[in-house]
C-alpha atoms as a PDB file:
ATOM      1  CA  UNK A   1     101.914-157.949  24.298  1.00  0.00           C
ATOM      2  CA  UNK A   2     100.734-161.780  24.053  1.00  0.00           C
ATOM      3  CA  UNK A   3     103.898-162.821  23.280  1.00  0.00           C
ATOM      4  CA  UNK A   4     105.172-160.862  26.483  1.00  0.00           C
ATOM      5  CA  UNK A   5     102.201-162.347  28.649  1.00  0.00           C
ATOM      6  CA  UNK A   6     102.754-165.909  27.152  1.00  0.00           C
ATOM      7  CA  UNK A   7     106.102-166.295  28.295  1.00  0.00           C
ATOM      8  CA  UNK A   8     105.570-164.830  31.736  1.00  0.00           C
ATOM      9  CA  UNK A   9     102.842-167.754  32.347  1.00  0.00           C
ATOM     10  CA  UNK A  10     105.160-169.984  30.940  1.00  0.00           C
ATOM     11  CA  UNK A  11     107.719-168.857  33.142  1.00  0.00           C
ATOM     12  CA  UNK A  12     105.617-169.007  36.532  1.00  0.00           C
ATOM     13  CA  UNK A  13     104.206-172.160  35.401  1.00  0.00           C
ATOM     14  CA  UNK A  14     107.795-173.963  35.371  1.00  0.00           C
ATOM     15  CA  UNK A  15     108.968-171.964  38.770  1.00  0.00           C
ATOM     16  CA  UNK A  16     105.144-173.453  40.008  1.00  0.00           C
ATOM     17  CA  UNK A  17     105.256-177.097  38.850  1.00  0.00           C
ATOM     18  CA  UNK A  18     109.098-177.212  39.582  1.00  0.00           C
ATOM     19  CA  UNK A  19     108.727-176.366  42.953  1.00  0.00           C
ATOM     20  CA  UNK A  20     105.816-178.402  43.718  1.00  0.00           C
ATOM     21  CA  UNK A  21     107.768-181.324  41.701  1.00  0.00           C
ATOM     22  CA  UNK A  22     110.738-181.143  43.527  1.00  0.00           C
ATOM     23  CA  UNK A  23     108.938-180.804  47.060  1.00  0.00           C
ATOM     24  CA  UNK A  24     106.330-183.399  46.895  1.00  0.00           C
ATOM     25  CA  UNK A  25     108.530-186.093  44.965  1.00  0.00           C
ATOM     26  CA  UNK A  26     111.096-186.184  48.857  1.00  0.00           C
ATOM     27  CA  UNK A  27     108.870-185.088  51.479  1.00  0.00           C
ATOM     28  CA  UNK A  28     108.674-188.881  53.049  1.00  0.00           C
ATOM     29  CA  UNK A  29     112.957-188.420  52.518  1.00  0.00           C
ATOM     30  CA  UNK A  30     113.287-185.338  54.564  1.00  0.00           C
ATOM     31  CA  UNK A  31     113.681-185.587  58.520  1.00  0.00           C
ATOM     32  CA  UNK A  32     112.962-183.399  60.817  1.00  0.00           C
ATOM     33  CA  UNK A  33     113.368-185.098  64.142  1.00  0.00           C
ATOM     34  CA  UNK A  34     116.119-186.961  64.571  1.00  0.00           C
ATOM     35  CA  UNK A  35     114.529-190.133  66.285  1.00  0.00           C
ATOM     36  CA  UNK A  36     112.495-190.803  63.272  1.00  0.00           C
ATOM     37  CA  UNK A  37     115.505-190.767  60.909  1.00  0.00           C
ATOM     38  CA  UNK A  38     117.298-193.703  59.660  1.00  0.00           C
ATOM     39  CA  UNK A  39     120.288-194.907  60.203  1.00  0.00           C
ATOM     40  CA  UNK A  40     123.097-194.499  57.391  1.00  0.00           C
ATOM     41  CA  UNK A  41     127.021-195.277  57.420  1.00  0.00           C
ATOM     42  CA  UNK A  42     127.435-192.213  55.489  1.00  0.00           C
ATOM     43  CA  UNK A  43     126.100-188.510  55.361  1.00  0.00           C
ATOM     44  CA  UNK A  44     126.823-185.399  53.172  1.00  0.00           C
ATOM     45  CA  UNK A  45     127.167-182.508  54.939  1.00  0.00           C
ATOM     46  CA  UNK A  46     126.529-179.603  51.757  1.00  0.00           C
ATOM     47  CA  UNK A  47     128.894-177.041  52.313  1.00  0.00           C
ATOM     48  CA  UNK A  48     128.444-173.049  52.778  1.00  0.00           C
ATOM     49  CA  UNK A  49     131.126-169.984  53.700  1.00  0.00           C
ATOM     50  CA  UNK A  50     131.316-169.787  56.888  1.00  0.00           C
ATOM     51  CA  UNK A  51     131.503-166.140  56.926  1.00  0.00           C
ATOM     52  CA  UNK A  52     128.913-163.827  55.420  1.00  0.00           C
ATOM     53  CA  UNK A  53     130.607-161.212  52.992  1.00  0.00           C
ATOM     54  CA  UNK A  54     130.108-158.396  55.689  1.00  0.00           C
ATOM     55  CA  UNK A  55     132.433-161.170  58.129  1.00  0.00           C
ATOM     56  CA  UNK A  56     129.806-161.762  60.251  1.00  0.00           C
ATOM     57  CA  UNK A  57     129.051-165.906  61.038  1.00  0.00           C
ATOM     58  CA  UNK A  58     126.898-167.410  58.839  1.00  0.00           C
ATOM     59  CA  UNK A  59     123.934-168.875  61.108  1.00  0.00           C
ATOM     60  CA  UNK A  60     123.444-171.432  57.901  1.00  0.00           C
ATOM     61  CA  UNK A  61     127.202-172.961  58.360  1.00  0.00           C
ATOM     62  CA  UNK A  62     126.892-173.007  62.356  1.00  0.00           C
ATOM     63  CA  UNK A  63     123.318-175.067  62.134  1.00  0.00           C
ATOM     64  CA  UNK A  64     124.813-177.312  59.488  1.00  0.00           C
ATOM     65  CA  UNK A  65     127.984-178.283  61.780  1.00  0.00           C
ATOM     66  CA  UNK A  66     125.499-178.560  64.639  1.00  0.00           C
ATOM     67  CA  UNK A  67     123.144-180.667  62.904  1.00  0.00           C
ATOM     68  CA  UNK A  68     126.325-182.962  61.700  1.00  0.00           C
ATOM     69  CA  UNK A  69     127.772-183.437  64.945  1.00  0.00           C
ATOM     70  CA  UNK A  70     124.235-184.016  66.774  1.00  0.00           C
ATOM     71  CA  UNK A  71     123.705-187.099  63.900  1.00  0.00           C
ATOM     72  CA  UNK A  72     127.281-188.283  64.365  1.00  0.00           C
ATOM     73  CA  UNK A  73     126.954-188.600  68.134  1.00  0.00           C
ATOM     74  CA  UNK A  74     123.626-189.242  68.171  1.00  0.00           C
ATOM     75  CA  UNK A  75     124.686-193.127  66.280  1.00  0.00           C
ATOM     76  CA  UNK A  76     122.883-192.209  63.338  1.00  0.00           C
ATOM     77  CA  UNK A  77     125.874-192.281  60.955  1.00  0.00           C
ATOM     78  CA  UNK A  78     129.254-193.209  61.153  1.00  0.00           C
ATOM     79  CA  UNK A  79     131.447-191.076  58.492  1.00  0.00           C
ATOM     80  CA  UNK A  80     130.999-187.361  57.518  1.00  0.00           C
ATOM     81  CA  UNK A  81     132.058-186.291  53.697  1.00  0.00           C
ATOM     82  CA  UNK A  82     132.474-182.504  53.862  1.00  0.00           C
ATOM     83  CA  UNK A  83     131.648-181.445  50.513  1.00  0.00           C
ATOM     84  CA  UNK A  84     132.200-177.536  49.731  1.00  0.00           C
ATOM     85  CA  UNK A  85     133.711-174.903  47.534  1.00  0.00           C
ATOM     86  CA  UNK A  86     137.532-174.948  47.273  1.00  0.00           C
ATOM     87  CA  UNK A  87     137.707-172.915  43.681  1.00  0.00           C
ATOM     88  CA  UNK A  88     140.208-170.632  45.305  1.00  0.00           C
ATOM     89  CA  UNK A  89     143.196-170.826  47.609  1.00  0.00           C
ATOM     90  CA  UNK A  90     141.770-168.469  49.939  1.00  0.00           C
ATOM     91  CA  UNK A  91     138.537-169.867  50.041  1.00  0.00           C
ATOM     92  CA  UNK A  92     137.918-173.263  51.460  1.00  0.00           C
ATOM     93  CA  UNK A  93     134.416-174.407  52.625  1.00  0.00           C
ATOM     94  CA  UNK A  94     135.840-178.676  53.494  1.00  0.00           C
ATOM     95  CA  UNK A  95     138.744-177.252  56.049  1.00  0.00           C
ATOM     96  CA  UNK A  96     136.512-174.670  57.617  1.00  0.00           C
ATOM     97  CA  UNK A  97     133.716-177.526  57.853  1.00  0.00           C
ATOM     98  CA  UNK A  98     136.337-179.810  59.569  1.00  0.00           C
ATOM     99  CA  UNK A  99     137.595-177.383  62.143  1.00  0.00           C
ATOM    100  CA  UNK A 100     133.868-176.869  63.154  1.00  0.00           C
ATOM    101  CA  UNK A 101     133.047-180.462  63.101  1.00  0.00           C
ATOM    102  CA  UNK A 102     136.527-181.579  65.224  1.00  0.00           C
ATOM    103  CA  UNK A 103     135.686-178.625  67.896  1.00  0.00           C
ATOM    104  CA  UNK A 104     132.449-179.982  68.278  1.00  0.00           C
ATOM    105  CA  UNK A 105     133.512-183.506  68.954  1.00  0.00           C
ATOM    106  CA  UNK A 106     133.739-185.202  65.524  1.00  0.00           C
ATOM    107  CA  UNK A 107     136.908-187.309  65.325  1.00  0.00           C
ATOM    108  CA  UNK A 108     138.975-185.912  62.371  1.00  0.00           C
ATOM    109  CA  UNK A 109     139.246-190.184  60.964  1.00  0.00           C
ATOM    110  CA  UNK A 110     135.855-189.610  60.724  1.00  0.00           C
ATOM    111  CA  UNK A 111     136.071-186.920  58.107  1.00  0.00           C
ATOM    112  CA  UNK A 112     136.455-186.993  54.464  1.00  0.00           C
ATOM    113  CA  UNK A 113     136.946-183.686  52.368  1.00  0.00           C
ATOM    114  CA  UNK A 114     135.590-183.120  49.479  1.00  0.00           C
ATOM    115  CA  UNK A 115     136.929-180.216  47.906  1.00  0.00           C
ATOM    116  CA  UNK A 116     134.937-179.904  44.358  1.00  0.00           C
ATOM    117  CA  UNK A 117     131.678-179.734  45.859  1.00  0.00           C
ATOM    118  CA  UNK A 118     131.263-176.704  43.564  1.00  0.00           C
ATOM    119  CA  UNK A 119     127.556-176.631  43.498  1.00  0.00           C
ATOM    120  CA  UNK A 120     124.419-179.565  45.363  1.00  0.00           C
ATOM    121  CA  UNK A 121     124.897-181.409  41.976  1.00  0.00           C
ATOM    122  CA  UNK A 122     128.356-181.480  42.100  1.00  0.00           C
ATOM    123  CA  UNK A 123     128.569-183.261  45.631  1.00  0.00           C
ATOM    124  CA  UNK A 124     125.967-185.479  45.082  1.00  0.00           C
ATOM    125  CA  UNK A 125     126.863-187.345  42.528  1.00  0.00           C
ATOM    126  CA  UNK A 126     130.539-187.194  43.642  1.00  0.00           C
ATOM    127  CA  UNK A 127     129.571-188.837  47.149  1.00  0.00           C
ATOM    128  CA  UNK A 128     128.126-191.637  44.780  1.00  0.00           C
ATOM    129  CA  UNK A 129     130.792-191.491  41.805  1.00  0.00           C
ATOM    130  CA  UNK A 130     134.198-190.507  43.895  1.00  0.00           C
ATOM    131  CA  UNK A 131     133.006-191.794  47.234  1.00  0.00           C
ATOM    132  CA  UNK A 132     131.157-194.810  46.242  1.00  0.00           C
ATOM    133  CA  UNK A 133     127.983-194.131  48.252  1.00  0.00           C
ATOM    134  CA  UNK A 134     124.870-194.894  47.223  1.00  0.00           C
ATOM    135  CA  UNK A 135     122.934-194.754  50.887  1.00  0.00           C
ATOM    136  CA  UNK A 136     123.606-191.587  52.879  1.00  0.00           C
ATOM    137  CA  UNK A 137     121.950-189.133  54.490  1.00  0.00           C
ATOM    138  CA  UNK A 138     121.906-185.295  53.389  1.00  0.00           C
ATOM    139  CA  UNK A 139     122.956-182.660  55.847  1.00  0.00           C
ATOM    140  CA  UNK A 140     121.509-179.045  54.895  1.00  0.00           C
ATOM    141  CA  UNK A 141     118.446-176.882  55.614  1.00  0.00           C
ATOM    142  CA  UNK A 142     115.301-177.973  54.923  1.00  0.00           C
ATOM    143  CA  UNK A 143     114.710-175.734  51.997  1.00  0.00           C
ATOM    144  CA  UNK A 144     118.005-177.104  50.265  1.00  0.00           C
ATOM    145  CA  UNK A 145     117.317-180.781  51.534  1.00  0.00           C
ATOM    146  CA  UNK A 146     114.599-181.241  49.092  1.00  0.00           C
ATOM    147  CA  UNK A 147     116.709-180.056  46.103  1.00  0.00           C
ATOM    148  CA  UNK A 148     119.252-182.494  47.014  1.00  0.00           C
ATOM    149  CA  UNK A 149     117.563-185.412  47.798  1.00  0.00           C
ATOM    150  CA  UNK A 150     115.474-184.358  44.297  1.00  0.00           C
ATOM    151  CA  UNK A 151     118.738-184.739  42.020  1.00  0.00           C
ATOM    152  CA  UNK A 152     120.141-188.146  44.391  1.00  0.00           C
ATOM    153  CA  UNK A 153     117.057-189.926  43.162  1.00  0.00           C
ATOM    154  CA  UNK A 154     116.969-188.574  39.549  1.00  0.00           C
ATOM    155  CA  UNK A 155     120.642-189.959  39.474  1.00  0.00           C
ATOM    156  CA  UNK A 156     119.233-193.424  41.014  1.00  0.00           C
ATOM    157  CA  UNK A 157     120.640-192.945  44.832  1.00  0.00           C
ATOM    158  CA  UNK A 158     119.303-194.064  47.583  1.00  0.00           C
ATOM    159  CA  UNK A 159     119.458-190.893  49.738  1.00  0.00           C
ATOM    160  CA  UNK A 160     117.495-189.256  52.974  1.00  0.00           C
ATOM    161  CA  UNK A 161     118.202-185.795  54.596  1.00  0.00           C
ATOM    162  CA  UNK A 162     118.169-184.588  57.926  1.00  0.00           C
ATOM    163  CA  UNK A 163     116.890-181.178  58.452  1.00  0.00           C
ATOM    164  CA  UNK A 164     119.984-178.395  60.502  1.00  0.00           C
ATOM    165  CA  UNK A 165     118.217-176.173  63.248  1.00  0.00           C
ATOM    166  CA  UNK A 166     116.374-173.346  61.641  1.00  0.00           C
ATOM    167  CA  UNK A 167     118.630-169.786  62.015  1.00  0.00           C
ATOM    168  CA  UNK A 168     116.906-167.256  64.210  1.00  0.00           C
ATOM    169  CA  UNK A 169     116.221-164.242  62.174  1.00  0.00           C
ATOM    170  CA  UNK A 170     116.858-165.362  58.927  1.00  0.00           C
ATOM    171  CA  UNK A 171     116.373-162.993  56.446  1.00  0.00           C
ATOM    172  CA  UNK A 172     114.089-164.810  52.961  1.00  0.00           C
ATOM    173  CA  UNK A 173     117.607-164.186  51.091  1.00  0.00           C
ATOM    174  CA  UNK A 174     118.176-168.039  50.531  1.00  0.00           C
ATOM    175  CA  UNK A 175     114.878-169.377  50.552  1.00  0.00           C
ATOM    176  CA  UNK A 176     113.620-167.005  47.635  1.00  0.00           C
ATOM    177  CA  UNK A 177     116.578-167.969  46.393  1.00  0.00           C
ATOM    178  CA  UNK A 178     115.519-171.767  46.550  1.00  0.00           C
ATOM    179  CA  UNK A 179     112.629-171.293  43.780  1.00  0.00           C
ATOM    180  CA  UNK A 180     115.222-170.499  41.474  1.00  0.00           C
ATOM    181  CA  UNK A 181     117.612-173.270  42.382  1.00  0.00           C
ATOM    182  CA  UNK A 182     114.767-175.967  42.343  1.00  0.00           C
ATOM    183  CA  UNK A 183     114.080-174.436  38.642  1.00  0.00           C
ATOM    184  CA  UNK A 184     117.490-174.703  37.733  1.00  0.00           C
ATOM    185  CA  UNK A 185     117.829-178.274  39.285  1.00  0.00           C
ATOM    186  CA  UNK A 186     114.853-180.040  36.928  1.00  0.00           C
ATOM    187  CA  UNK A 187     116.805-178.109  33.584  1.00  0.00           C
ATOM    188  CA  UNK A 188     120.351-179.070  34.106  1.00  0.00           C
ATOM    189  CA  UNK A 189     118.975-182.899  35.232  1.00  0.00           C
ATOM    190  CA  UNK A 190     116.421-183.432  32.111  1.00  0.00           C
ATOM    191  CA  UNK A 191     116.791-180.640  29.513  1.00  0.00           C
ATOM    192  CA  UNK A 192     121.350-179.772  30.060  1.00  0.00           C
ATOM    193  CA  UNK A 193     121.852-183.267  31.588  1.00  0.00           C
ATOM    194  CA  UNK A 194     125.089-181.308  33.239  1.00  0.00           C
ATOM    195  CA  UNK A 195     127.496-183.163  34.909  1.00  0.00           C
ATOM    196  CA  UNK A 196     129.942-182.108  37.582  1.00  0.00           C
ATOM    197  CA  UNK A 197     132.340-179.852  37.206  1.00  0.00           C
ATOM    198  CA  UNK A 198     134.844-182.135  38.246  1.00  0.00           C
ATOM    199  CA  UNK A 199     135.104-185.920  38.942  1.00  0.00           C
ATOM    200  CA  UNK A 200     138.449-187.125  39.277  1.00  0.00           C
ATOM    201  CA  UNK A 201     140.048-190.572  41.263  1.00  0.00           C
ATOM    202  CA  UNK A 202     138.015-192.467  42.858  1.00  0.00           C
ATOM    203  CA  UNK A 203     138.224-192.252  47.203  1.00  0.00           C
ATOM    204  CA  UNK A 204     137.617-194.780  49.778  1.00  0.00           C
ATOM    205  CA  UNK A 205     135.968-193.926  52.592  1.00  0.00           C
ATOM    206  CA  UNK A 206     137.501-196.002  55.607  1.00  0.00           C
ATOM    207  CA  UNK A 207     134.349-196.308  57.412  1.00  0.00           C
ATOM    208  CA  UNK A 208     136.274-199.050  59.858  1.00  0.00           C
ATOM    209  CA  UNK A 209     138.193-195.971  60.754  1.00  0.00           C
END
């Protein structure tokens, strides 16, 4: 029964100081309002379906394209890498981010796919190791923003993050979700030291374009 009790402290304990590690270490990094962000050549829009499984829109992929476009035309960056989940022929998060981003204004030279953006760790060190950027600006929800920016400045990046509008009626699904993923995050940086899935050739980004 100690034993039992034990580990369950130990376990809230590293959900606890993970969280609160992972939060307080980016707060000054994560934007909100859009005049007090900081201009950037590049951002990383962090890729989601599109479609929830039931085929309804996902709210969380329409406030992410909406939040892209508004920085893009806004001045506050100049080039977009889409990076997303393209493990399977059918499924294909970059594409579905560009059609989005070119109906809402975004001129498709201004685009770069990223199509091994398996997981947050995956595309952000690939935007620095593939893509060559060590300055750019994060594009996700708030609660994922932190996580990101988190692992860019474990991996010595200079990064920031701009908050997407928050969904209407969201249900706690992905932000429960979140204490988990922050968790996870700390491990695979300082205990797994995981790398990404997939790194490949290197990719200019023609930000003259």
């Amino acid at each position: 029964m100690t034993i039992i009790f034990l580990g369950a402290v130990t376990i809230i304990g590293l959900v606890v100081l993970s969280n609160i590690w992972v939060i307080q270490s980016t707060k000054s990094q994560v934007f909100a309002a859009i005049d007090t962000l900081p201009n950037n050549k590049v951002a990383l829009v962090l890729g989601t379906s599109p479609k929830l499984p039931n085929g309804q829109t996902n709210l969380y992929f329409e406030s992410r394209m909406e939040a892209a476009a508004q920085l893009y035309h806004a001045g506050k960056v100049d080039h977009l890498v889409l990076s997303g989940d393209n493990g399977r022929k059918i499924y294909n998060e970059p594409e579905a981010m560009q059609k989005a981003l070119v109906k809402l204004g975004v001129p498709i030279e201004k685009l770069t796919l990223d199509y091994a953006g398996f997981r947050t760790l995956d595309s952000v060190v690939r935007c620095q190791k593939i893509f060559g950027q060590d300055n750019f600006t994060v594009i996700s929800q708030k609660w994922h923003n932190h996580r990101a920016v988190f692992i860019a400045n474990a991996k010595g990046m200079n990064a920031i993050a701009y908050n997407a509008p928050k969904v209407v009626n969201a249900t706690r699904k992905a932000t429960n979700r979140e204490y988990l993923a922050r968790v996870k995050a700390v491990l695979d940086i300082y205990i797994f030291r995981k790398a990404p899935k997939f790194l490949g050739e290197k990719e200019n980004i023609d930000l003259n374009g």
